[in-house]
C-alpha atoms as a PDB file:
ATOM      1  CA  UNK A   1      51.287 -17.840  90.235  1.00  0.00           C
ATOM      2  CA  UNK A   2      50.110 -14.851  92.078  1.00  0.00           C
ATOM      3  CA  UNK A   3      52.364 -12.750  90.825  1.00  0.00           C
ATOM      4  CA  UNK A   4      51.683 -13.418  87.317  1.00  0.00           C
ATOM      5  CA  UNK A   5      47.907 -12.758  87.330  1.00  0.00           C
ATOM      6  CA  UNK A   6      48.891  -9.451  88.689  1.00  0.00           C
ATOM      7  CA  UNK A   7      51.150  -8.562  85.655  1.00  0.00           C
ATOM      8  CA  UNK A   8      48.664  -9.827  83.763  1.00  0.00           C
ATOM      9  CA  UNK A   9      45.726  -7.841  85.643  1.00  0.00           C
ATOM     10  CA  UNK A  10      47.834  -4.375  85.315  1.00  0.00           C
ATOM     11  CA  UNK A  11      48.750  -4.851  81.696  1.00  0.00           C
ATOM     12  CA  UNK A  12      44.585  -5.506  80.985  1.00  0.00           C
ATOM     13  CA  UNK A  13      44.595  -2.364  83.204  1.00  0.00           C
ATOM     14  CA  UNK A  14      47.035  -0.408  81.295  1.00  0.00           C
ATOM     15  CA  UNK A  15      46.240  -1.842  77.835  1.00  0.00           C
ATOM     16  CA  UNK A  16      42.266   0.075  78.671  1.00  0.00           C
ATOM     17  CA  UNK A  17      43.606   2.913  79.061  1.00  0.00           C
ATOM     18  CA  UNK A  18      43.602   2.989  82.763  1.00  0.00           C
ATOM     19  CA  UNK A  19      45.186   5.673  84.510  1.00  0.00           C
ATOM     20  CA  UNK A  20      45.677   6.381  88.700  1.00  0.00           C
ATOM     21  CA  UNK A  21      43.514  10.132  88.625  1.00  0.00           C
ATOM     22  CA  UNK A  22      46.713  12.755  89.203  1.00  0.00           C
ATOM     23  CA  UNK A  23      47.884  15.105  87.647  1.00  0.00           C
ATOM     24  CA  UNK A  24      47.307  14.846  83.987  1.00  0.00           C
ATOM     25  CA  UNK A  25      48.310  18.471  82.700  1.00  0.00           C
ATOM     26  CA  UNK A  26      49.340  18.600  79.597  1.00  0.00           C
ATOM     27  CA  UNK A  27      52.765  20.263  77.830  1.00  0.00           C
ATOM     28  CA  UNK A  28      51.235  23.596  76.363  1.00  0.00           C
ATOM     29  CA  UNK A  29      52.959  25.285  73.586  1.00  0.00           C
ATOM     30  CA  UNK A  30      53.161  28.300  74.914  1.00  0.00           C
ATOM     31  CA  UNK A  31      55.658  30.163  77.881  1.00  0.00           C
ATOM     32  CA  UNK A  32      53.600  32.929  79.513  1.00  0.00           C
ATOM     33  CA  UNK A  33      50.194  33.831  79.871  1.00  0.00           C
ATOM     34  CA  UNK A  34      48.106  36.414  81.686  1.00  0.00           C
ATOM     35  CA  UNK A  35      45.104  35.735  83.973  1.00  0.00           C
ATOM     36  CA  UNK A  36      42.265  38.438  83.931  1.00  0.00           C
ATOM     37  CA  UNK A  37      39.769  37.434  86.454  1.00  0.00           C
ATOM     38  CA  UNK A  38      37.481  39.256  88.423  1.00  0.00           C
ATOM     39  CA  UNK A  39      38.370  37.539  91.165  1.00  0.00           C
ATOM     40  CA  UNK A  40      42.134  36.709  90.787  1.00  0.00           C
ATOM     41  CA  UNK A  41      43.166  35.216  93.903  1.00  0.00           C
ATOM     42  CA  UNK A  42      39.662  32.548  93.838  1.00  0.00           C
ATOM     43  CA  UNK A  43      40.020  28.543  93.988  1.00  0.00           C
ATOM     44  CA  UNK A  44      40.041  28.354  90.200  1.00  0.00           C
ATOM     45  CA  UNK A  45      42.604  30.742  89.628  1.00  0.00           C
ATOM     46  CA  UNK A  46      45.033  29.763  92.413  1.00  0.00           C
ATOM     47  CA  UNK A  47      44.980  26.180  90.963  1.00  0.00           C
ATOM     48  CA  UNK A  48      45.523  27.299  87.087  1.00  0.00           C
ATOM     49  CA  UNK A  49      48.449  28.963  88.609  1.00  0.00           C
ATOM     50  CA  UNK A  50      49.583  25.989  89.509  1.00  0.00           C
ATOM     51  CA  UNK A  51      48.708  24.285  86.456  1.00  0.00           C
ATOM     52  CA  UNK A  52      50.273  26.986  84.131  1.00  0.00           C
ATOM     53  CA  UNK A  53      53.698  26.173  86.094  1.00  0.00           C
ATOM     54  CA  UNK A  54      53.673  22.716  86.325  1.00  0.00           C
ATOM     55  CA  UNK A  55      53.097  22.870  82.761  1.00  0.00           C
ATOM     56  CA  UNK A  56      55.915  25.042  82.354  1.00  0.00           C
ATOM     57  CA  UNK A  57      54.102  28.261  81.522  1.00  0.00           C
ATOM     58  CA  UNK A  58      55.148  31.172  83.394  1.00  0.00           C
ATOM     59  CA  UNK A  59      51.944  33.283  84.496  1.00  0.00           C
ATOM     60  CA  UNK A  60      52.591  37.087  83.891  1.00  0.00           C
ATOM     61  CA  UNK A  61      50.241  39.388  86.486  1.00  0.00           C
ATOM     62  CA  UNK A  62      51.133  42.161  83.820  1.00  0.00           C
ATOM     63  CA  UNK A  63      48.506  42.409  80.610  1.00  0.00           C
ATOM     64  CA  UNK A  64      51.836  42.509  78.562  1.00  0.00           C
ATOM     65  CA  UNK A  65      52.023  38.627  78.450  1.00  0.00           C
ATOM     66  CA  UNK A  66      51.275  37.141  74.717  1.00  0.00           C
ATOM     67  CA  UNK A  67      48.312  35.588  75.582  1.00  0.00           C
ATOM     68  CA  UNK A  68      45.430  36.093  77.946  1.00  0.00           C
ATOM     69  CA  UNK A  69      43.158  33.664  79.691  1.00  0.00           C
ATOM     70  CA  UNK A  70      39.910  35.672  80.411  1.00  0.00           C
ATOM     71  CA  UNK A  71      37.792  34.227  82.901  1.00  0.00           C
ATOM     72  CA  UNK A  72      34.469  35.553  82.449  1.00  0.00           C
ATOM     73  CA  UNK A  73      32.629  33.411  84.797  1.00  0.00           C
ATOM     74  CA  UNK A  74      32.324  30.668  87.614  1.00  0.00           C
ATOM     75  CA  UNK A  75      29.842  29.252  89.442  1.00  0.00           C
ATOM     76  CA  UNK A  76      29.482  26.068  91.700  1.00  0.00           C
ATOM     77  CA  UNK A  77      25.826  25.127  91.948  1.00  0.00           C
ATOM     78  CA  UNK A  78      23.350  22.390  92.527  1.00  0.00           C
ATOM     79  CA  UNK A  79      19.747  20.651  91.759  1.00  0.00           C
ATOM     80  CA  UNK A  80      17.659  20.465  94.774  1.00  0.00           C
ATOM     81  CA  UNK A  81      16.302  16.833  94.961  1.00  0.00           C
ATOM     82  CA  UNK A  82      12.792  15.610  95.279  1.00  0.00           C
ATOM     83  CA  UNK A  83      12.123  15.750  98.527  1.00  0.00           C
ATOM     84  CA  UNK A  84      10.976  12.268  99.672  1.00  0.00           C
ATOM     85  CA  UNK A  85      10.516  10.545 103.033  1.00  0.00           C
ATOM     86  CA  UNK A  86      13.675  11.275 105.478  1.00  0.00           C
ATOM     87  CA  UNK A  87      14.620   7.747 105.398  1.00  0.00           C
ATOM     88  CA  UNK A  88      15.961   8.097 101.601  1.00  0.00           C
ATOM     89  CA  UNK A  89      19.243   8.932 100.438  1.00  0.00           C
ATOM     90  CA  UNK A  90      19.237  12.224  98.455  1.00  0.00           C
ATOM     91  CA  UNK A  91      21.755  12.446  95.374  1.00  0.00           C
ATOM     92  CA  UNK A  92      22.450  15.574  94.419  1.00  0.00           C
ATOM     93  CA  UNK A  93      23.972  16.920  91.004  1.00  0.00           C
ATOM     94  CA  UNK A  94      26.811  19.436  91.045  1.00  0.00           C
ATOM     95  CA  UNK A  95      27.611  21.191  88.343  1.00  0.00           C
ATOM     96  CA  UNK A  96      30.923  23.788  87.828  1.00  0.00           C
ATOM     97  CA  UNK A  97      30.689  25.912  85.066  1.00  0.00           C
ATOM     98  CA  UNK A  98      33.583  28.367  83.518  1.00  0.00           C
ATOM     99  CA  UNK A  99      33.355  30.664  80.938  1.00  0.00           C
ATOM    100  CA  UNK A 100      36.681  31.748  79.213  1.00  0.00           C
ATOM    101  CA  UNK A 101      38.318  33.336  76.100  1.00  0.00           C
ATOM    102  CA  UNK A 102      41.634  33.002  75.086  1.00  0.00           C
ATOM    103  CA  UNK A 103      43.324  35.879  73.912  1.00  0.00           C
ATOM    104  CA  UNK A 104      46.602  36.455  71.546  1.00  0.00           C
ATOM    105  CA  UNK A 105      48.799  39.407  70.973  1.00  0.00           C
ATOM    106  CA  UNK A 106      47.164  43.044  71.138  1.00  0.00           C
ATOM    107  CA  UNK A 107      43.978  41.038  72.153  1.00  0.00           C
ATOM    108  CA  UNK A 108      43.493  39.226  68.890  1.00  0.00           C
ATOM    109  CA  UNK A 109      40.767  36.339  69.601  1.00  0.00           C
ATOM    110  CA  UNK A 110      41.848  32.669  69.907  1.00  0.00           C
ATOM    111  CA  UNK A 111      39.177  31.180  71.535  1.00  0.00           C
ATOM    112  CA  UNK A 112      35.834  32.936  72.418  1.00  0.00           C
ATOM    113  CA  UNK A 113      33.052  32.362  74.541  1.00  0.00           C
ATOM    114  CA  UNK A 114      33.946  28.925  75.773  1.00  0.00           C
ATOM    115  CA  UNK A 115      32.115  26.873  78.324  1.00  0.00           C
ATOM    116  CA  UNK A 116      33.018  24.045  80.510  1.00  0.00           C
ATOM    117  CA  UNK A 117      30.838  22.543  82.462  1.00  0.00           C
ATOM    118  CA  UNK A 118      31.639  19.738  85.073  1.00  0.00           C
ATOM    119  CA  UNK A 119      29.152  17.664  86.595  1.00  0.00           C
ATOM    120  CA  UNK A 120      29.187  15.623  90.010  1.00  0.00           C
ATOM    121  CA  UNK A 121      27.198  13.424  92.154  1.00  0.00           C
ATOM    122  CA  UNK A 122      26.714  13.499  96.124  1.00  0.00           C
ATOM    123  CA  UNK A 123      24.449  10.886  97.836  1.00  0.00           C
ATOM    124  CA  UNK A 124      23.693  12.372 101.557  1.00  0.00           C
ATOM    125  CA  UNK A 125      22.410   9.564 103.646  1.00  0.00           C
ATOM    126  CA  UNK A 126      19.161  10.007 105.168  1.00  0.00           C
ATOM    127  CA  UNK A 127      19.299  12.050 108.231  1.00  0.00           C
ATOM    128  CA  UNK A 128      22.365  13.765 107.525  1.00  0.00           C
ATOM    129  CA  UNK A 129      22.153  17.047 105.768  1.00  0.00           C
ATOM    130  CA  UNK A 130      24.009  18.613 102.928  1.00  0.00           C
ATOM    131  CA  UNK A 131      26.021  21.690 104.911  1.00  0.00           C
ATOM    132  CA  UNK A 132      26.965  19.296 108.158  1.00  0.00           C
ATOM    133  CA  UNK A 133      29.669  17.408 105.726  1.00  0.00           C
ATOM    134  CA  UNK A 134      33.097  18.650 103.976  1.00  0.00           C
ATOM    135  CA  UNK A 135      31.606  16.737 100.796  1.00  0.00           C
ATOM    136  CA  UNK A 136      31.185  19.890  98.802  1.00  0.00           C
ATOM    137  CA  UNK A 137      34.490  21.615  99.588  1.00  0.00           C
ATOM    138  CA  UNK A 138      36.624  18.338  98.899  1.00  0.00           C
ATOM    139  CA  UNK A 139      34.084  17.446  96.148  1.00  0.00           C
ATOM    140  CA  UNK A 140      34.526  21.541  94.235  1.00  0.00           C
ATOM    141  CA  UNK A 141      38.506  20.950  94.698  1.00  0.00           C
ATOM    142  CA  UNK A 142      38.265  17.938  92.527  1.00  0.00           C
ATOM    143  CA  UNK A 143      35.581  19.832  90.025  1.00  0.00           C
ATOM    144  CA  UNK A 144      38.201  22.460  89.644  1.00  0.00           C
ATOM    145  CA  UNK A 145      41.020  20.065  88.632  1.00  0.00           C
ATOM    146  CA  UNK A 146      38.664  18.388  86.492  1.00  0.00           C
ATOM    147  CA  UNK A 147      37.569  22.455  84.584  1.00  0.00           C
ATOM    148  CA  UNK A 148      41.486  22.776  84.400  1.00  0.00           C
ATOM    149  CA  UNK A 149      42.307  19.411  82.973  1.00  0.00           C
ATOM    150  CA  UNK A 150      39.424  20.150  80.305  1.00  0.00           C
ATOM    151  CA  UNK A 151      41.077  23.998  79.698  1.00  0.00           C
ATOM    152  CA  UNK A 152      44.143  22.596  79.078  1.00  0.00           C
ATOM    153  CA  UNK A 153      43.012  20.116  76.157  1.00  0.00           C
ATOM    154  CA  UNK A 154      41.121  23.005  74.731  1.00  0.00           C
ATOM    155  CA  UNK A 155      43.954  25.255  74.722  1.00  0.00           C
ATOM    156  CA  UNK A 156      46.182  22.175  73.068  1.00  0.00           C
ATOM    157  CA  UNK A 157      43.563  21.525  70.394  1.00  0.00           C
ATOM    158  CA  UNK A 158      44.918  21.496  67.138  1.00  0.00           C
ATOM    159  CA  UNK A 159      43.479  24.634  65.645  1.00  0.00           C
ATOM    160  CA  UNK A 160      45.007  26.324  68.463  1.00  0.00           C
ATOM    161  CA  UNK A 161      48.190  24.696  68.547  1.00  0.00           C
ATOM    162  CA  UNK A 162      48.801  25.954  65.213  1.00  0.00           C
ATOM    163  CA  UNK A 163      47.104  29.433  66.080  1.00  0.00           C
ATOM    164  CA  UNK A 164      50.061  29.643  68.416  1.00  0.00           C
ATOM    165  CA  UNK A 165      52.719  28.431  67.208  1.00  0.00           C
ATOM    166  CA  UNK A 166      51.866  30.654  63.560  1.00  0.00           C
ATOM    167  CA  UNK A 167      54.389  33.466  65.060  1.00  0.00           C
ATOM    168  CA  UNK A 168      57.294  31.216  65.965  1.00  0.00           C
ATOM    169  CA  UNK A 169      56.494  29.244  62.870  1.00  0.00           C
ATOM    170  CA  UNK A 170      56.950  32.657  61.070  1.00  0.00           C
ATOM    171  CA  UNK A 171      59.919  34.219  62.554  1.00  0.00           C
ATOM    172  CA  UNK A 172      61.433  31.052  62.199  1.00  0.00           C
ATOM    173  CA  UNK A 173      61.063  30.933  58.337  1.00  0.00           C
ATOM    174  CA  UNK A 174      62.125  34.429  58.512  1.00  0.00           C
ATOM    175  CA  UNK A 175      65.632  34.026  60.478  1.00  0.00           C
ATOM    176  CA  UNK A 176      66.023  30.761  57.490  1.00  0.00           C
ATOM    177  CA  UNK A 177      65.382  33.247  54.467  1.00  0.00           C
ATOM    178  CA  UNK A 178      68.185  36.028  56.178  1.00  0.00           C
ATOM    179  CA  UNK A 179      70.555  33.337  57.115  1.00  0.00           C
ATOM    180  CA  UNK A 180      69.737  30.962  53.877  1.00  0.00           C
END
């Protein structure tokens, strides 16, 4: 009996939508990209290194790659609650921001001026104070999986999966019309 209501829990789970948080990277159609950062060794960049090659995208440190992920911008930062009595819990809002563009052959524009912005939420019991805790390093680790999970659906939008595939598309056509 038990062991049917938990096949039938995990297929209400599954049927939601449910997923265990992991990786959840996405096949990109592209093979190589450059990262131009000015800071290109930072959290953010290490881990879309990682991304880019668990995707299966090799990451050129030359500017000759096809495409170039600009990072403009990123920032970790937070609201400073109301202060109240020290007996209250304090919850404070994180937000990560990124600013990117995406860039094609001989810099032609994909995506410009992009934005993502993640936001979080720390409640510090009362007493205990913000810097004393590991909370924001554990907690910016999982806001910078989060930025890359949302680059990687921007960069596999539609309009930019055809964007990018357009030159394959082409030379494709092309070797059909000489060998046709």
């Amino acid at each position: 009996m038990r062991r049917y209501l938990i096949l039938i829990l995990a297929g209400l789970l599954t049927g939601c939508g449910f997923h265990l948080r992991g990786e959840e990277y996405c096949h990109l159609p592209i093979q190589q990209i450059h990262i131009a950062s000015p800071s290109p060794y930072g959290p953010l960049e290490s881990q879309l290194r990682i991304a880019f090659a668990r995707a299966s995208v090799s990451v050129n440190e030359n500017e000759c790659s096809p495409y170039t992920l600009v990072i403009k911008g990123v920032s970790l930062h937070h609201n400073t609650p109301s202060i109240g009595t020290s007996s209250q819990t304090r919850v404070y809002t994180f937000y990560y921001d990124v600013d990117f563009d995406l860039l094609g052959a001989r810099h032609h524009p994909l995506l410009m001026s992009q934005h993502i912005r993640v936001t979080h939420h720390i409640a510090v019991p009362a007493g205990q104070l913000l810097s004393t805790n590991n909370q924001v390093s554990i907690l910016e680790r999982y806001m910078i999986h989060d930025a890359i999970v949302q680059l990687f659906h921007r960069l596999n939008t539609t309009n930019i999966r055809q964007q990018l595939l357009a030159p394959q598309v082409a030379q494709a056509e092309l070797v059909r019309k000489v060998l046709g």
